[in-house]
Protein backbone atom coordinates (compact mmCIF):
# COMPACT_ATOMS: atom_id res chain seq x y z
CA UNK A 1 80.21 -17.08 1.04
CA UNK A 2 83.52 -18.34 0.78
CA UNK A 3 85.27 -15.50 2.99
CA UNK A 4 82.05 -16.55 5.80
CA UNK A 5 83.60 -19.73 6.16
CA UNK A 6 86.94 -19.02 6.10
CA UNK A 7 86.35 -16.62 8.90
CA UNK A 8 84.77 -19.21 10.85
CA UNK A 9 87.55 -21.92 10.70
CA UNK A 10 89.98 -19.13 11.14
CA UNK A 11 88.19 -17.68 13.84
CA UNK A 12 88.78 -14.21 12.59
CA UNK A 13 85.77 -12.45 14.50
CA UNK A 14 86.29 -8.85 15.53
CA UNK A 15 84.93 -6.37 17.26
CA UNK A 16 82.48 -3.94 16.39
CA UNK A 17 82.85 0.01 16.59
CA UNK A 18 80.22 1.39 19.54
CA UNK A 19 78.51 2.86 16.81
CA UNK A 20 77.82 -0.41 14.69
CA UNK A 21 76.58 -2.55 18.23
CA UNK A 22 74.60 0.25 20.02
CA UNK A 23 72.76 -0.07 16.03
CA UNK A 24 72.77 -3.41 16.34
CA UNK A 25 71.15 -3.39 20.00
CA UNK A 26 68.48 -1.35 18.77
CA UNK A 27 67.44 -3.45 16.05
CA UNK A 28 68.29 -6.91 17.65
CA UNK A 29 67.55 -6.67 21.48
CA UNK A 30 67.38 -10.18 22.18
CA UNK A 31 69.79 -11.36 19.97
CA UNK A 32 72.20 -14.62 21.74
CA UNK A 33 75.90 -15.73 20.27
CA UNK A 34 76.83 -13.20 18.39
CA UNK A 35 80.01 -13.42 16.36
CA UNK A 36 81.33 -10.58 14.04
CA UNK A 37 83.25 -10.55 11.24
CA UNK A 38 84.42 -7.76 8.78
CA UNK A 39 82.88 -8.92 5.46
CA UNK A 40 84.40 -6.16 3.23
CA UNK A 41 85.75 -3.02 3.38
CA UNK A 42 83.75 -1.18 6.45
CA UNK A 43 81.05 -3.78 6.38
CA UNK A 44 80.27 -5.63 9.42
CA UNK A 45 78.21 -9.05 9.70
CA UNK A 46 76.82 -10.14 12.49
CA UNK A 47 75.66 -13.94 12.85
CA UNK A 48 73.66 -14.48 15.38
CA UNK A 49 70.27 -16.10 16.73
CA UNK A 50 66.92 -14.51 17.35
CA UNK A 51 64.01 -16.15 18.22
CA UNK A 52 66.01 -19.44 17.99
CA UNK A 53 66.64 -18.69 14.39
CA UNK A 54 70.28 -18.02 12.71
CA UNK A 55 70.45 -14.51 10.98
CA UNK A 56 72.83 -13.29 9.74
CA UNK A 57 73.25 -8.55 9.74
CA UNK A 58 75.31 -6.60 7.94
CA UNK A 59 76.06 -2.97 8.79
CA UNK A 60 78.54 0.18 7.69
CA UNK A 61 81.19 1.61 9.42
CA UNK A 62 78.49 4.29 11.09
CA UNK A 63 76.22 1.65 12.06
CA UNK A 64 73.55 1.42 9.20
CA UNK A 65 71.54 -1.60 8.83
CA UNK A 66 72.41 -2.66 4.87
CA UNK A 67 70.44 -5.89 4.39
CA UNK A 68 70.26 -9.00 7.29
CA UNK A 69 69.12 -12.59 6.45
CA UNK A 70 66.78 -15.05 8.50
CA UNK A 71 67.16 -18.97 8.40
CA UNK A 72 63.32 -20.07 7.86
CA UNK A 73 62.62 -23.01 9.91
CA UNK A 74 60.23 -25.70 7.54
CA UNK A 75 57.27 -24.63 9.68
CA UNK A 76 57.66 -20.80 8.69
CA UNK A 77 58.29 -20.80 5.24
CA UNK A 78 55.07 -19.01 3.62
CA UNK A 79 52.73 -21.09 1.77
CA UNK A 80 52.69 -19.03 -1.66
CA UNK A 81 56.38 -20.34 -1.57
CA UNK A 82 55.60 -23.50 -0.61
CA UNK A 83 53.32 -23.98 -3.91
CA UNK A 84 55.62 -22.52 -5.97
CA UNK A 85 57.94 -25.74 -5.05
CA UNK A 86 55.05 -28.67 -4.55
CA UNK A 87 55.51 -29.96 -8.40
CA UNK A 88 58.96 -29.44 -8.15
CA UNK A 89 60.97 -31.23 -5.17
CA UNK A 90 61.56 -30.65 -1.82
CA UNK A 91 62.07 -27.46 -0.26
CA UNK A 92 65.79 -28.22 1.80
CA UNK A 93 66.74 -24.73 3.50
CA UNK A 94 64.92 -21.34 2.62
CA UNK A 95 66.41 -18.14 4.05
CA UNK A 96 64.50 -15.05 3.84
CA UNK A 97 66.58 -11.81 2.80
CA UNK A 98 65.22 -8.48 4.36
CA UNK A 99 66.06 -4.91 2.96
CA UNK A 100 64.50 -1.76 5.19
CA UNK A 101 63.02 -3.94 7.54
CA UNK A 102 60.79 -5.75 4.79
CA UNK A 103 61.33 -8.99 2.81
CA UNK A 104 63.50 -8.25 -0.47
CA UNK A 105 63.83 -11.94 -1.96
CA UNK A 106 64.41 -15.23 -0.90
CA UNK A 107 66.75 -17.95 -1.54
CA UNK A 108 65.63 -21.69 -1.93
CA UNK A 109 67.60 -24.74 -2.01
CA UNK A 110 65.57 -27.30 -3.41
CA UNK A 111 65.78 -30.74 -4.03
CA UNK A 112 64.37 -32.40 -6.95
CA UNK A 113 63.39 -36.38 -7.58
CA UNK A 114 66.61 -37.30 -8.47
CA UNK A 115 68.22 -35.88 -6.04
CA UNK A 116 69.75 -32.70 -7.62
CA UNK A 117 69.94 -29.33 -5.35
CA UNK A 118 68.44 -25.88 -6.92
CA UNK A 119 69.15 -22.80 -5.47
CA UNK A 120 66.01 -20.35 -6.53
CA UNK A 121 65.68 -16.63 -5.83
CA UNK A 122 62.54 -15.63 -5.56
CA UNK A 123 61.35 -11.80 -5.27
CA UNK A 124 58.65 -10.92 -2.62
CA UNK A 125 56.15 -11.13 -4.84
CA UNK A 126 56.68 -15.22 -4.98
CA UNK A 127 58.33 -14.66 -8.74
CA UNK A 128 61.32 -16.57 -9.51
CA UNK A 129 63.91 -14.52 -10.57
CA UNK A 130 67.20 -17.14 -10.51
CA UNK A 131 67.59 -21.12 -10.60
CA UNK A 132 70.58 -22.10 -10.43
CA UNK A 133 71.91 -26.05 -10.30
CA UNK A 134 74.49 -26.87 -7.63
């Protein structure tokens, strides 16, 4: 997280090899302002919107897709989530974290009655696996 926003006040976007954006193409056709950044060794992210929704790709030097991410707006966020949270606070941000084109986790920020932020991760199976206070 913290080298994602470094490279965005630095500005240190790059370009991607032909093999890593004809991959991304394929699996993002209508993607709109696209920035890249190299995130590690050989990996590339992409952040980008879809559907007027921020995601966020990341892919190998050869153009695999690792993992991407997907911003939930409020009014997307599945209800079996949404219960899981009712008791407990208000559901601030929820980004859903795909692996192999199907939903691995997600990650909650959540905000409780007195006003302290939880970050849950939460398998696809609507089991918490992680709180963590922030």
């Amino acid at each position: 997280m913290d080298d994602f926003i470094l490279n965005i006040i630095k500005g240190r976007s790059v370009e991607p090899t032909s093999q890593v954006e004809k991959a991304f193409c394929n699996y993002f056709s209508s993607a709109v302002n696209i920035e890249w950044f190299i995130v590690k060794e050989s990996i590339y992210e992409a952040i980008f919107y879809l559907d007027n929704l921020e995601h966020i790709a990341h892919f190998n030097e050869t153009g695999n897709l690792i993992d991407y991410r997907v911003n939930l707006s409020l009014s997307d966020i599945p209800e079996n989530l949404t219960g899981i949270f009712k008791d407990k606070g208000e559901i601030m941000n929820v980004v859903a974290r795909f692996k192999e084109q199907a939903i691995s986790k997600y990650e909650v920020i959540m905000r409780d009655s007195q006003l302290t932020r939880h970050l849950f991760l939460i398998d696809a199976n609507f089991k918490i696996i992680k709180e963590t206070q922030l």
